[in-house]
C-alpha atoms as a PDB file:
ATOM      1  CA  UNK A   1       7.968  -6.611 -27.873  1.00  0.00           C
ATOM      2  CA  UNK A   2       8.537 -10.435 -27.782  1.00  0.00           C
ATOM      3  CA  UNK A   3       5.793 -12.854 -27.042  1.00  0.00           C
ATOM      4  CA  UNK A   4       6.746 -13.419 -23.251  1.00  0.00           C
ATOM      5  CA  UNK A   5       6.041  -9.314 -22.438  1.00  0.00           C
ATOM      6  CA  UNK A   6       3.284  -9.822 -24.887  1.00  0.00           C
ATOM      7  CA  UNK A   7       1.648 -12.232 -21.930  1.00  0.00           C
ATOM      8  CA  UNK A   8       2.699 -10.438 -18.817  1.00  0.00           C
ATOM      9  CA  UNK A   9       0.981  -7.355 -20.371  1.00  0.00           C
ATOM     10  CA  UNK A  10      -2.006  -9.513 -20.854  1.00  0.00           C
ATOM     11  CA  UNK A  11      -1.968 -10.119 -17.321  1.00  0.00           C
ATOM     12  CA  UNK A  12      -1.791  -6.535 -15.946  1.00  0.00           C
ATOM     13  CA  UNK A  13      -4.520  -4.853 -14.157  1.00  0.00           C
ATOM     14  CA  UNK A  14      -5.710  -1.927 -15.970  1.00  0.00           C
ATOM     15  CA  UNK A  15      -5.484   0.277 -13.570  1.00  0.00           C
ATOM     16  CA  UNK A  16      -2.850  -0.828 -10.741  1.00  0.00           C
ATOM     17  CA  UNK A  17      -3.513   0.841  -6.892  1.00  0.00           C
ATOM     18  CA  UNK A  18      -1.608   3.503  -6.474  1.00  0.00           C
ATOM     19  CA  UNK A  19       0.740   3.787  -3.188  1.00  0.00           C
ATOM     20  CA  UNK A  20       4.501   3.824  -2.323  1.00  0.00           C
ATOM     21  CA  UNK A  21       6.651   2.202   0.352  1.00  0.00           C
ATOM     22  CA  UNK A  22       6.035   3.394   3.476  1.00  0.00           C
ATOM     23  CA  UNK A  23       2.185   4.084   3.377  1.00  0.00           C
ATOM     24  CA  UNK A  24      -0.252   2.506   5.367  1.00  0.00           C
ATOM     25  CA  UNK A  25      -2.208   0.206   3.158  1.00  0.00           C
ATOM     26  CA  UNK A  26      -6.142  -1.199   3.687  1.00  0.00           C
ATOM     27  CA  UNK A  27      -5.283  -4.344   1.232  1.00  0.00           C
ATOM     28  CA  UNK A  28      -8.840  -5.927   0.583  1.00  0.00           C
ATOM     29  CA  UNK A  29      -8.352  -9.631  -0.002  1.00  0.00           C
ATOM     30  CA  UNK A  30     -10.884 -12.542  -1.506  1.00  0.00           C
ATOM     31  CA  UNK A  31     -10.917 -15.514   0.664  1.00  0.00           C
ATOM     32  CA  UNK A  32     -12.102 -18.396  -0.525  1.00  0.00           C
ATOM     33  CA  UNK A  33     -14.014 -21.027   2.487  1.00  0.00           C
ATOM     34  CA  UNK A  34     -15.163 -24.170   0.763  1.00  0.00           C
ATOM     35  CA  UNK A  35     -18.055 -22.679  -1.509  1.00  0.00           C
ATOM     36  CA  UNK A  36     -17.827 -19.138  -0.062  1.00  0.00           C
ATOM     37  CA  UNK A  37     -16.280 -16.237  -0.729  1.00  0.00           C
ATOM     38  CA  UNK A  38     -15.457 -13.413   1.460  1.00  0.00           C
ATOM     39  CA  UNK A  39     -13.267 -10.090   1.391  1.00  0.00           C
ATOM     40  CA  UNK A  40     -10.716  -9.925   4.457  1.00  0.00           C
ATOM     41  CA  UNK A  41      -9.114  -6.888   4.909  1.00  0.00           C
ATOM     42  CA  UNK A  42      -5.526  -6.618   6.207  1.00  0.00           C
ATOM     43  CA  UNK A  43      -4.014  -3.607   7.222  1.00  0.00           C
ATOM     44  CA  UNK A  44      -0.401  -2.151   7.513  1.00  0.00           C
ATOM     45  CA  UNK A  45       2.698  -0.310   6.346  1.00  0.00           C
ATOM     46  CA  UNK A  46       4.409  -1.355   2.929  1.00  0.00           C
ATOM     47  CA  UNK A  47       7.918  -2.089   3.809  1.00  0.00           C
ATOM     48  CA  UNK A  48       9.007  -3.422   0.620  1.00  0.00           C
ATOM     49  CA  UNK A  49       7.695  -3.504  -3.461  1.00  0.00           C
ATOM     50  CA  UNK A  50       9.655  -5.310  -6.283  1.00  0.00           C
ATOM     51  CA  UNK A  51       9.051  -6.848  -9.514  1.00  0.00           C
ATOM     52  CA  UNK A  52       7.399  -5.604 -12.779  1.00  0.00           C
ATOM     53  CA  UNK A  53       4.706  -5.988 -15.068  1.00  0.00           C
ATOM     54  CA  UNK A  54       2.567  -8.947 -13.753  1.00  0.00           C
ATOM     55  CA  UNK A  55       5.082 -10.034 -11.584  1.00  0.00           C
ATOM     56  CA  UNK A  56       4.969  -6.810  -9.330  1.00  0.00           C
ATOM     57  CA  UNK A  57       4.646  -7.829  -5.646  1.00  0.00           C
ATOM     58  CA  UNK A  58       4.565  -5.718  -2.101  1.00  0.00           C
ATOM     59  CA  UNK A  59       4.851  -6.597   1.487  1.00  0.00           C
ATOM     60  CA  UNK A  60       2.491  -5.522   4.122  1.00  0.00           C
ATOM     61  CA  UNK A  61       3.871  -5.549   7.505  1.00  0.00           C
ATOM     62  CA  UNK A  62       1.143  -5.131  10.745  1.00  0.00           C
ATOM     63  CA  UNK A  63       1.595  -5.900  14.709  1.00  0.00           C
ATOM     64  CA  UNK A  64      -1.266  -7.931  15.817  1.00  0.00           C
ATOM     65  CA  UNK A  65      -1.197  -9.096  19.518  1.00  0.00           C
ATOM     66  CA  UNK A  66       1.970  -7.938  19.720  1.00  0.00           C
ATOM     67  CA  UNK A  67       3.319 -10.369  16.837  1.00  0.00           C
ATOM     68  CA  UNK A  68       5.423  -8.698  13.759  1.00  0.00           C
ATOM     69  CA  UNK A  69       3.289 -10.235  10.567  1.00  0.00           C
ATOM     70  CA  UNK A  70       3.824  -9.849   7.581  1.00  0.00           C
ATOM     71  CA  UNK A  71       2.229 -10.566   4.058  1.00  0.00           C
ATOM     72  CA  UNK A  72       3.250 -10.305   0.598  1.00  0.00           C
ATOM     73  CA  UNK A  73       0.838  -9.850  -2.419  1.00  0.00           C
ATOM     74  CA  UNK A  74       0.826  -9.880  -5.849  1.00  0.00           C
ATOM     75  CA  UNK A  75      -0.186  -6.354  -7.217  1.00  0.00           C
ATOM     76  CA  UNK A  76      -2.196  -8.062 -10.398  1.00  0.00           C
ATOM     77  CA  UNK A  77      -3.614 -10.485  -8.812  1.00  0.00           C
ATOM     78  CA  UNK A  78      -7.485 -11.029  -8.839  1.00  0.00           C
ATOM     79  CA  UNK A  79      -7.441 -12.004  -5.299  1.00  0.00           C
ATOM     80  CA  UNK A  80      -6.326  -8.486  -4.483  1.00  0.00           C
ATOM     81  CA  UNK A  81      -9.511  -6.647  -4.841  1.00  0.00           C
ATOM     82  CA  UNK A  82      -8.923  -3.074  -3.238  1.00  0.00           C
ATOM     83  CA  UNK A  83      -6.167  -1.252  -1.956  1.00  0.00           C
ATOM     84  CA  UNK A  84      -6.486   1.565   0.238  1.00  0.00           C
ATOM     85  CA  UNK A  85      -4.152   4.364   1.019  1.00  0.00           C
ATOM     86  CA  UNK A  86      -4.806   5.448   4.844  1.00  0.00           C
ATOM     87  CA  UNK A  87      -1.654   7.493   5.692  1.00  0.00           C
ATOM     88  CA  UNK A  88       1.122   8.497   3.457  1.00  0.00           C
ATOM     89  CA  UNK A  89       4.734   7.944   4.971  1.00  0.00           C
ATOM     90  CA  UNK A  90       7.406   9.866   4.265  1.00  0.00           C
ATOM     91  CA  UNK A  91      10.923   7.809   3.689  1.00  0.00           C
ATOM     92  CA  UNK A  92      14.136   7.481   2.104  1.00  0.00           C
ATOM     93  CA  UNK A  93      14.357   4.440   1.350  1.00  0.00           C
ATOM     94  CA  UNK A  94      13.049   1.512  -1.299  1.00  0.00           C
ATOM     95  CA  UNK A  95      13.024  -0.952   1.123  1.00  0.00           C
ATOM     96  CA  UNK A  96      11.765  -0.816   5.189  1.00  0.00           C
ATOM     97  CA  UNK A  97      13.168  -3.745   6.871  1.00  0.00           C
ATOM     98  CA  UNK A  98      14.798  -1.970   9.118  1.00  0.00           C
ATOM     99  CA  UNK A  99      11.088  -2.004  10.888  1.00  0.00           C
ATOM    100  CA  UNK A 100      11.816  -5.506  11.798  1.00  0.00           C
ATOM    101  CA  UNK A 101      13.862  -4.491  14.879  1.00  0.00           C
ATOM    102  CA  UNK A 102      11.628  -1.652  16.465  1.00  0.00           C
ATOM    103  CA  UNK A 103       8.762  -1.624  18.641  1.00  0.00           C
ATOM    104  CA  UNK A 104       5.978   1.087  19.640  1.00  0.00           C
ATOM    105  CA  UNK A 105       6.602   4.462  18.675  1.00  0.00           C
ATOM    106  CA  UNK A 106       9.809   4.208  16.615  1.00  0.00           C
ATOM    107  CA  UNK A 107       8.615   1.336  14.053  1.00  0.00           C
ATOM    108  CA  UNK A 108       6.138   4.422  12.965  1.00  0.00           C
ATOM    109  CA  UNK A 109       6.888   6.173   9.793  1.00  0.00           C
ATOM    110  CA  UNK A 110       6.349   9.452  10.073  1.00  0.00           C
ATOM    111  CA  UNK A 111       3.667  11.162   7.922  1.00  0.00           C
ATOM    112  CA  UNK A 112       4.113  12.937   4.190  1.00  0.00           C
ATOM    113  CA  UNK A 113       2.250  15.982   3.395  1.00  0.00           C
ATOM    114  CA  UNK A 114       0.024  15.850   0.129  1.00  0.00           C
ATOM    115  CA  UNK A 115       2.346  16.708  -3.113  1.00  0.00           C
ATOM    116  CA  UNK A 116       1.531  19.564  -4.812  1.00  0.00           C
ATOM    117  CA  UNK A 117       0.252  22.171  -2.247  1.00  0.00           C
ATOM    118  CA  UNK A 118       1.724  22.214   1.237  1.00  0.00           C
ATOM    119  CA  UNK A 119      -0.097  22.563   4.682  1.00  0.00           C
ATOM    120  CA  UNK A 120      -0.360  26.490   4.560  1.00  0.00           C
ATOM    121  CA  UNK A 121      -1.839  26.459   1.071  1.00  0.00           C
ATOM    122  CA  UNK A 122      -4.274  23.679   1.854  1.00  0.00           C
ATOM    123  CA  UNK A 123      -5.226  25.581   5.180  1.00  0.00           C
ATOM    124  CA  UNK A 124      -6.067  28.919   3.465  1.00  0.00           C
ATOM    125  CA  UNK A 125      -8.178  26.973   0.848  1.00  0.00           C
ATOM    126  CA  UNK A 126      -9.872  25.018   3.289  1.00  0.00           C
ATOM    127  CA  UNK A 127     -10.942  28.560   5.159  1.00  0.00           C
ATOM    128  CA  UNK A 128     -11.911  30.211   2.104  1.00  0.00           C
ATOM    129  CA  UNK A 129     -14.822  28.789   1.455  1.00  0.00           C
ATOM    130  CA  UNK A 130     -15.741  29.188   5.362  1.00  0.00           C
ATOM    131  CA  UNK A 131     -15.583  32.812   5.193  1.00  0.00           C
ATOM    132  CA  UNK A 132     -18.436  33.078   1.955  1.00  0.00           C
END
């Protein structure tokens, strides 16, 4: 490893957020207002992720008053304190820009079940414990 991964390794959060293009994020930001400091929350889907290491960045997209907006952040960054996963989407492909050009219902993605059991197996355990 040469001394420039050396750095960007240096810079890595130790543990990253987990989530995947096309999941609707809860991204918890630090703002800074001259001597204060306060979280801001921005939600929306994740249309887009690229770089690596330290340089690893994602785009949140949101509709607010009826305006497309859209944000990028750094993944490593210390202004990035939390991020959220509130719905999982379920898509084919790396990037979601396609999003740009609908409205309502069809800029939704739709939903991905949980990997690992599907919705049967996760209803059965969920009544099991119901019936002891």
């Amino acid at each position: 490893m040469n001394r420039l991964e050396r750095l960007q390794q240096s810079f890595t959060k130790a543990t990253p957020p987990k989530f995947e293009v096309g999941d609707t994020v809860r991204v918890h930001v630090k703002v800074v207002e001259g001597e204060k400091e306060r979280i801001q929350v921005y939600e929306g889907a994740v249309i887009a992720r690229k770089g690596t290491l330290n340089t690893e960045t994602f785009t949140v997209r949101k509709v607010s008053y009826g305006v497309g907006v859209e944000r990028i952040f750094p993944v490593h960054s210390p202004i990035v304190t939390k991020v959220d996963v509130v719905r999982q989407g379920r898509v084919r492909r790396a990037k979601l820009y396609y999003l740009r050009s609908k409205k309502g219902k069809f800029a939704k993605v739709e939903e991905r079940e949980f990997v690992g059991e599907g919705k049967a197996a996760a209803k059965a355990k969920a009544a099991e414990p119901a019936k002891a």
